[in-house]
Protein backbone atom coordinates (compact mmCIF):
# COMPACT_ATOMS: atom_id res chain seq x y z
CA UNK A 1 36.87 56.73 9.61
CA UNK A 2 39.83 58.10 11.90
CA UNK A 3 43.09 58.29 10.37
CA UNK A 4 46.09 58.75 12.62
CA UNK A 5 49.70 59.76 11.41
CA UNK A 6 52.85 58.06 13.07
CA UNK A 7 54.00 59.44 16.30
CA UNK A 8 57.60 61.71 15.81
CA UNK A 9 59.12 63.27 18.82
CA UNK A 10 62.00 65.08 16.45
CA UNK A 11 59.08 67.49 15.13
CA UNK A 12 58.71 68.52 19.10
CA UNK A 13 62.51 69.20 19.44
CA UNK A 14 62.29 72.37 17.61
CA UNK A 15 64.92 74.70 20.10
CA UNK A 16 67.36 74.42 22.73
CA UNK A 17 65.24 74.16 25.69
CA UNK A 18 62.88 71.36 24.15
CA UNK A 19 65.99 69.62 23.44
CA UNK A 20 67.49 70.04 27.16
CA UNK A 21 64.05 69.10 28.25
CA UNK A 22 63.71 66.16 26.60
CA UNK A 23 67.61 64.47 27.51
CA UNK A 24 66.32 65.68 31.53
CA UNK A 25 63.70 63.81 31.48
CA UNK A 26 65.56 61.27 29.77
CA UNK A 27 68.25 60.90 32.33
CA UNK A 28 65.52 61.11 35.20
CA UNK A 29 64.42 57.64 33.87
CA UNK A 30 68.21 56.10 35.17
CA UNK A 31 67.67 53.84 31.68
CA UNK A 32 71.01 53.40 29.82
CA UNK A 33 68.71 52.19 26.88
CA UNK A 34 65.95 55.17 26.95
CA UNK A 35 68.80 57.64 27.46
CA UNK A 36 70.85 56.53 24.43
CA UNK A 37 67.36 56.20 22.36
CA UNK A 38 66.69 59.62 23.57
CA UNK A 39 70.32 60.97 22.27
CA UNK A 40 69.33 59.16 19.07
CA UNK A 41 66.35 60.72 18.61
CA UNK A 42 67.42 64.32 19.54
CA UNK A 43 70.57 63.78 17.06
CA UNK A 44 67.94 62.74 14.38
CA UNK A 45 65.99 66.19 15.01
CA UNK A 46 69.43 67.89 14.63
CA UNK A 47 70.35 65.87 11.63
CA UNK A 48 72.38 62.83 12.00
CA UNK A 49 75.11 63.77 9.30
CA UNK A 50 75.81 66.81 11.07
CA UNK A 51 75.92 65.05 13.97
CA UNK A 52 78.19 62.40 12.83
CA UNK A 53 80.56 65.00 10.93
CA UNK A 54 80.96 66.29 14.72
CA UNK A 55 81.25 63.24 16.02
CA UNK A 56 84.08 61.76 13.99
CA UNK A 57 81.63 58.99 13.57
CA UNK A 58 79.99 57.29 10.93
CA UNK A 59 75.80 58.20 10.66
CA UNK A 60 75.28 54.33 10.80
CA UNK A 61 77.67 53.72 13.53
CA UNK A 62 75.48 56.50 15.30
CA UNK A 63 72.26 54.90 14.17
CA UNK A 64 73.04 51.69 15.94
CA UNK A 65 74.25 53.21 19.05
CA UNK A 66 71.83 55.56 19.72
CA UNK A 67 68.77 53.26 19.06
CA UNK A 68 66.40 51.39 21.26
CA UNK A 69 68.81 47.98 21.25
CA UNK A 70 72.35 50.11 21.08
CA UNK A 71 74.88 50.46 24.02
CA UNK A 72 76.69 53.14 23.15
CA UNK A 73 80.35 53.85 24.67
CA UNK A 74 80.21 56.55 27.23
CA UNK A 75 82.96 58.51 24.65
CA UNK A 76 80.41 58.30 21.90
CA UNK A 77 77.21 59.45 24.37
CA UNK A 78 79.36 62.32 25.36
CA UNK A 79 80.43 62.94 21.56
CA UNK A 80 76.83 63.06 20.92
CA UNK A 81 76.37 65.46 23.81
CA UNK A 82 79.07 67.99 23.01
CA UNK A 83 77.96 67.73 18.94
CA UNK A 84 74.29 69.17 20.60
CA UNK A 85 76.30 71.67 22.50
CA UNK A 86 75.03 69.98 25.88
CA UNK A 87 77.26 68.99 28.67
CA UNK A 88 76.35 66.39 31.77
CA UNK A 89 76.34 67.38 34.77
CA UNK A 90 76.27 65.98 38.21
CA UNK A 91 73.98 66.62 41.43
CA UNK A 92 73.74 65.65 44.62
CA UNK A 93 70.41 62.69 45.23
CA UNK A 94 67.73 63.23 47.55
């Protein structure tokens, strides 16, 4: 018999450039929804009370924003952003 464990992208998002991988490819998708999951899950791999505590916002207020059904305020996505010492940036489209 095969046993398979659950699927967790957090234990992938070990350093900075996983991280900044991960929210590129995120934002490549041009998904409002997969991008905020993708700052949730990122902030979970962090650690969501050290998130929030950077935030100014509440872990659960953070946990419902920055899941699969959330829409987040752009303030609180780029909260999120400058807690994971990212910034967004702009370029030009092909």
């Amino acid at each position: 018999m095969t046993y398979a464990s659950p699927y967790d992208s957090t234990e992938f998002l070990d350093d900075d450039v996983a991280v900044t991988e991960y929210i590129e490819a995120a934002l490549e998708e041009n998904d409002p929804k997969f991008i905020a999951k993708a700052l949730g899950i990122v902030a979970r791999a962090k650690g969501m009370s050290e998130i929030a505590r950077e935030t100014g916002l509440s872990r659960e207020s953070l946990y419902k924003a920055l899941s699969a059904d959330g829409n987040p305020e752009f303030a609180t996505v780029l909260a999120v952003l400058r807690a994971l010492k990212l910034r967004l940036s702009v370029a030009a489209a092909e």
